[in-house]
Protein backbone atom coordinates (compact mmCIF):
# COMPACT_ATOMS: atom_id res chain seq x y z
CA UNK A 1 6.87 -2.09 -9.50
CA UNK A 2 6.50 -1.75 -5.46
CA UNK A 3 8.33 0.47 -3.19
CA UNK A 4 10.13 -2.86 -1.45
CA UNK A 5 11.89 -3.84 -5.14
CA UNK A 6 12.89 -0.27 -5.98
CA UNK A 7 14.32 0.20 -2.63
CA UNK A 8 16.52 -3.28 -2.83
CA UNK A 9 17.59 -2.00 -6.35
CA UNK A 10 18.69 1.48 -5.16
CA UNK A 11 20.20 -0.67 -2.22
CA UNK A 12 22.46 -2.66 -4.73
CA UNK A 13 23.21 0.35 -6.53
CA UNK A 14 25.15 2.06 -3.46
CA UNK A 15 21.56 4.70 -2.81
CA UNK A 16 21.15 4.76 0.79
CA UNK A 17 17.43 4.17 1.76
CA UNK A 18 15.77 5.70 5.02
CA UNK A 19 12.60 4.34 4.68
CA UNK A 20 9.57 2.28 2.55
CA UNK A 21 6.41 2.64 2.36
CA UNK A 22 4.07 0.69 -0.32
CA UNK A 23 1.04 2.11 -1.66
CA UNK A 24 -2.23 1.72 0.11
CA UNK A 25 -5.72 2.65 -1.49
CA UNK A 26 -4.99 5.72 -3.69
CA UNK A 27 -1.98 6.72 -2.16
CA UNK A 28 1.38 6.16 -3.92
CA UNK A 29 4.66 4.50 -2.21
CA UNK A 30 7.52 5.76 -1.70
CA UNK A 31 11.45 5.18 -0.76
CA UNK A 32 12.92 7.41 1.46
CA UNK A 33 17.13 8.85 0.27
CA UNK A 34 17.37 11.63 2.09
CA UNK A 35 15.21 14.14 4.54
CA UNK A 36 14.82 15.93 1.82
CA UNK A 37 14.79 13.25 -1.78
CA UNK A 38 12.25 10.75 -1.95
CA UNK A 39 11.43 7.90 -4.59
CA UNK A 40 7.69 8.11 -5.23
CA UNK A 41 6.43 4.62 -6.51
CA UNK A 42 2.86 5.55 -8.60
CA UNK A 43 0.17 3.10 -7.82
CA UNK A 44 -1.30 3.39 -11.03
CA UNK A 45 0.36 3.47 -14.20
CA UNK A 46 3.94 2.77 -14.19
CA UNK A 47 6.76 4.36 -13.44
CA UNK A 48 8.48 6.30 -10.59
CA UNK A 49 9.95 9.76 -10.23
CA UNK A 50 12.31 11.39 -7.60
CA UNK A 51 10.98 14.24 -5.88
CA UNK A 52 12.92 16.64 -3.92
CA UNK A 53 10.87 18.67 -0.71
CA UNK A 54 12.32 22.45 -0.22
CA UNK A 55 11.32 25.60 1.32
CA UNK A 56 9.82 25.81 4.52
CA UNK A 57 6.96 27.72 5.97
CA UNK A 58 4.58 29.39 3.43
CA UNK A 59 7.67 28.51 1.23
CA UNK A 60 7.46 24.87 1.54
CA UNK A 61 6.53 22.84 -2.03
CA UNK A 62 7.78 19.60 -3.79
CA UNK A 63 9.98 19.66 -7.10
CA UNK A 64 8.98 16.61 -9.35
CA UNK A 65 11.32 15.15 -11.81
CA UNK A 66 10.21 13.78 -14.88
CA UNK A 67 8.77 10.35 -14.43
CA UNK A 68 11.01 7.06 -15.11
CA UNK A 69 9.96 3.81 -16.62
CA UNK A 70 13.75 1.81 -15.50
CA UNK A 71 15.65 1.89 -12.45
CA UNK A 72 18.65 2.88 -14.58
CA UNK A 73 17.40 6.32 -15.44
CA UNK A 74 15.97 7.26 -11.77
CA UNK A 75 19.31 6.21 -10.30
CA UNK A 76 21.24 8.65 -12.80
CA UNK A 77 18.16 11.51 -11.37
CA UNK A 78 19.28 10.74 -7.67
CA UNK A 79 23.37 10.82 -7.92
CA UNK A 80 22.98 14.11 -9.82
CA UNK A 81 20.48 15.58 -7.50
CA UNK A 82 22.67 14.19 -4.55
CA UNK A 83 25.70 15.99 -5.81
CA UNK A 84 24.70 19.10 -7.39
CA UNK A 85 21.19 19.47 -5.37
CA UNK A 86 20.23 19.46 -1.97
């Protein structure tokens, strides 16, 4: 999976999509919802996971969700995250 299919697939499921980036060297890719929710794409293995940035300051940190192997499952993560989370 790259960054550029997950992001036409979140597309065509009615997720809005900021930004892509693919992975480079050991650095994963990632899709871009909101400021705030981002699709990370792992560069090795398989999978990807939504991850939601909070806190600010000393406060700031990343909450990971659990890691999914279909688009189906990721895209249930985001809607619930997008109505009940940030």
């Amino acid at each position: 999976m790259n960054a550029a299919s997950v992001a036409s697939k979140l597309k065509a499921a009615g997720v809005p999509v900021i930004s892509v980036s693919e992975c480079k060297d050991q650095e994963d890719g990632a899709v871009q919802i909101t400021k705030c929710l981002h699709v990370q794409v792992c560069s090795f293995g398989s999978g990807v996971n939504l991850v939601r940035e909070e806190g600010e300051g000393d406060e700031h940190g990343f909450f990971f969700f659990e890691r999914r192997k279909t688009i189906k499952k990721l895209i249930e993560d985001i809607k619930k995250e997008m109505v009940y989370g940030a």
